[in-house]
Protein backbone atom coordinates (compact mmCIF):
# COMPACT_ATOMS: atom_id res chain seq x y z
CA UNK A 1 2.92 -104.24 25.31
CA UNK A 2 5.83 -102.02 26.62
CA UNK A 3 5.00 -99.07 28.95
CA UNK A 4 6.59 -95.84 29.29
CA UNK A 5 5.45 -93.70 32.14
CA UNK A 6 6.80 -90.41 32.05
CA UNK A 7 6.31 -86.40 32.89
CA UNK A 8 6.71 -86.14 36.64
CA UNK A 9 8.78 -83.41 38.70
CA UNK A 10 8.99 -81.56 41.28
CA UNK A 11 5.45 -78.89 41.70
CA UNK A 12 4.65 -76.44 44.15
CA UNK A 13 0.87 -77.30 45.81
CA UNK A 14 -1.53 -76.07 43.85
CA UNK A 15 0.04 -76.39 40.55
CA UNK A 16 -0.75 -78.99 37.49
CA UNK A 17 1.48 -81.67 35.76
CA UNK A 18 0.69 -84.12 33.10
CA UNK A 19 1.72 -87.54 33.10
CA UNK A 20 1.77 -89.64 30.13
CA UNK A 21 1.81 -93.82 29.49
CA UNK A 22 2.81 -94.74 26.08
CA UNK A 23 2.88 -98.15 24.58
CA UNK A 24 5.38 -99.94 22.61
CA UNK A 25 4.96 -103.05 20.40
CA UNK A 26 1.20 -102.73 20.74
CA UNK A 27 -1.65 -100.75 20.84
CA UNK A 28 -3.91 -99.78 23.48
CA UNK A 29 -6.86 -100.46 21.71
CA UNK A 30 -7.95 -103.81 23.71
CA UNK A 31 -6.88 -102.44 27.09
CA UNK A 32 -7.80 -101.05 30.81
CA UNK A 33 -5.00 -98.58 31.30
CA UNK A 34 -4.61 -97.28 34.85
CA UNK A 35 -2.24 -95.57 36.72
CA UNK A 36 -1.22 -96.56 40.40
CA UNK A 37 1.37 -94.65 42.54
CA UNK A 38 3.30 -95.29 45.55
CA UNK A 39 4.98 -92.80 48.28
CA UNK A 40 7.08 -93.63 50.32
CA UNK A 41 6.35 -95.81 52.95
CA UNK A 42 3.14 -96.97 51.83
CA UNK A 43 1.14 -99.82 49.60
CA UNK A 44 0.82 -99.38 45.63
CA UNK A 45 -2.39 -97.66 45.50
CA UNK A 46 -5.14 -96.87 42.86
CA UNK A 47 -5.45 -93.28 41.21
CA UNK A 48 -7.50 -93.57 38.14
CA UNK A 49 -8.28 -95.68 34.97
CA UNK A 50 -9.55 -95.39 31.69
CA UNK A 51 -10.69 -98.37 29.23
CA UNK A 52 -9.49 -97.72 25.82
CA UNK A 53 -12.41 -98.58 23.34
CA UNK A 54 -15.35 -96.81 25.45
CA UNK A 55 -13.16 -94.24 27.12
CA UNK A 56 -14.86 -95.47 30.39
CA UNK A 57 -12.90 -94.12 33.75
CA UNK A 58 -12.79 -94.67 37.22
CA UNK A 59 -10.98 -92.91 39.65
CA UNK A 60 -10.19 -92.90 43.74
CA UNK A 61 -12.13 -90.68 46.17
CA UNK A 62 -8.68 -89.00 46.92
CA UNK A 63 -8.23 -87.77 43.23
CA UNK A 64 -11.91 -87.14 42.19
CA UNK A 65 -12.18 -83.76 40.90
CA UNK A 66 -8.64 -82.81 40.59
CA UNK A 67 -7.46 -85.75 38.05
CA UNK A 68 -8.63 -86.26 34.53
CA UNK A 69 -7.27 -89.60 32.84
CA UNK A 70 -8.20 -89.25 28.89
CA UNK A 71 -6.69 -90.89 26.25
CA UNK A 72 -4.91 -90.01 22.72
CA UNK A 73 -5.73 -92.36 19.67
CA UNK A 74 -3.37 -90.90 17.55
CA UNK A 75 -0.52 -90.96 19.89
CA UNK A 76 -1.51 -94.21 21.64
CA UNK A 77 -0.90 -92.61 24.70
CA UNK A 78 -2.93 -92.43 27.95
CA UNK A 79 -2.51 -89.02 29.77
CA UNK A 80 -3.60 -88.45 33.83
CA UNK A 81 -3.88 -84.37 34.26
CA UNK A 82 -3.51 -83.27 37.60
CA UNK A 83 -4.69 -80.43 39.06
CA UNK A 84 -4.95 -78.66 42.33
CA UNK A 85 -1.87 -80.79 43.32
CA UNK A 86 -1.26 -81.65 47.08
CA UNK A 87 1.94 -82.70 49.15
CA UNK A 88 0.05 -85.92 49.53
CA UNK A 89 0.34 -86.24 46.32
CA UNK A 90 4.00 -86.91 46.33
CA UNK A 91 4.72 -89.94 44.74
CA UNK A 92 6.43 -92.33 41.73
CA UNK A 93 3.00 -93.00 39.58
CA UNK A 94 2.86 -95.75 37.61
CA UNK A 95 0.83 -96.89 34.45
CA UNK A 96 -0.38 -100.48 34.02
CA UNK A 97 -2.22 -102.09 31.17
CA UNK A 98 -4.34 -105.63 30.73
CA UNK A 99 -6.56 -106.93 28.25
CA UNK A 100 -8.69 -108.62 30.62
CA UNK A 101 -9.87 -106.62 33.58
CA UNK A 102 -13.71 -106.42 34.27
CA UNK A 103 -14.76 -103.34 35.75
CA UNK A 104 -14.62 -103.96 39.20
CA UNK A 105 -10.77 -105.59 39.05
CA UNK A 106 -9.81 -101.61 37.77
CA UNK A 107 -8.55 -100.57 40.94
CA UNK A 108 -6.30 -103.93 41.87
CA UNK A 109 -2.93 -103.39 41.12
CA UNK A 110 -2.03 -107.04 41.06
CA UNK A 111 -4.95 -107.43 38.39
CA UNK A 112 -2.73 -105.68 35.85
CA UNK A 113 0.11 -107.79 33.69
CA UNK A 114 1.90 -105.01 32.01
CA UNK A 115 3.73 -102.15 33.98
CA UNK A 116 5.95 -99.16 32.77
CA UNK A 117 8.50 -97.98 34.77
CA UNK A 118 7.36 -95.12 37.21
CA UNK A 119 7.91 -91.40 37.12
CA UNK A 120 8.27 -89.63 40.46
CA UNK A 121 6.20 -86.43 41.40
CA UNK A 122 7.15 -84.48 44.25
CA UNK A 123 4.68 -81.73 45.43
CA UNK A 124 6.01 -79.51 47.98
CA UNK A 125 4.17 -77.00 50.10
C-alpha cells in the first residue's frame, strides 16, 4: 500500500486539527495503522494506533484523552483528531501501516513496513 499523510498546519495551543492517512493501491482492511511523529531533535515516537477490522486502538500516555484515532471504511482513510493541542505537540506526524503487527509491536516504529510521507504540525503558544 501507498500512504498519504496529510492535514497539518500551523494551530494556536488549545485548538484542534485533523490529520488524515489514506491508502493507495490497497485497502486497509488487513492492517494496524498508526501514526508516529517526530520534532525536532528527537527519536520517531508513538502517538496512537488503530487496527482496521476490530477498530481496536492504542495510544501514548502523552496523547491519552486529547487524541482520537478512528477510521473511515468508505473513504479508506484513517483519521487522528487532536484536541486540546500543546506546543509539545509540534511535530511532522507520520502514518504507517503493516499487515502483521501483534498487539504489543503497535507502538514500534521499526515494526511497520509501509510509511506515508509526513505532514508537519506546528502548535504555538
Amino acid at each position: 500500500v501507498q500512504l498519504q499523510a496529510f492535514g497539518g498546519g500551523p494551530v494556536q495551543a488549545g485548538e484542534s486539527l485533523r490529520l488524515s492517512c489514506s491508502s493507495s493501491g490497497g485497502t486497509f482492511r488487513r492492517y494496524v495503522v498508526g501514526w508516529f511523529r517526530e520534532a525536532p531533535g528527537k527519536e520517531r515516537e508513538f502517538v496512537a494506533a488503530i487496527k482496521w477490522s476490530a477498530q481496536h486502538t492504542a495510544y501514548a500516555d502523552s496523547v491519552k484523552g486529547r487524541f482520537t484515532i478512528s477510521r473511515d471504511t468508505a473513504e479508506n482513510t484513517v483519521y487522528l483528531q487532536m484536541n486540546s493541542l500543546k506546543s509539545e505537540d509540534t511535530a511532522v506526524y507520520y502514518c504507517a501501516a503493516d499487515s502483521t503487527l501483534i498487539r504489543s509491536s503497535w507502538s514500534m516504529s521499526t515494526a511497520y513496513d509501509f510509511w506515508g510521507q509526513g505532514t508537519l504540525v506546528t502548535v504555538s503558544s
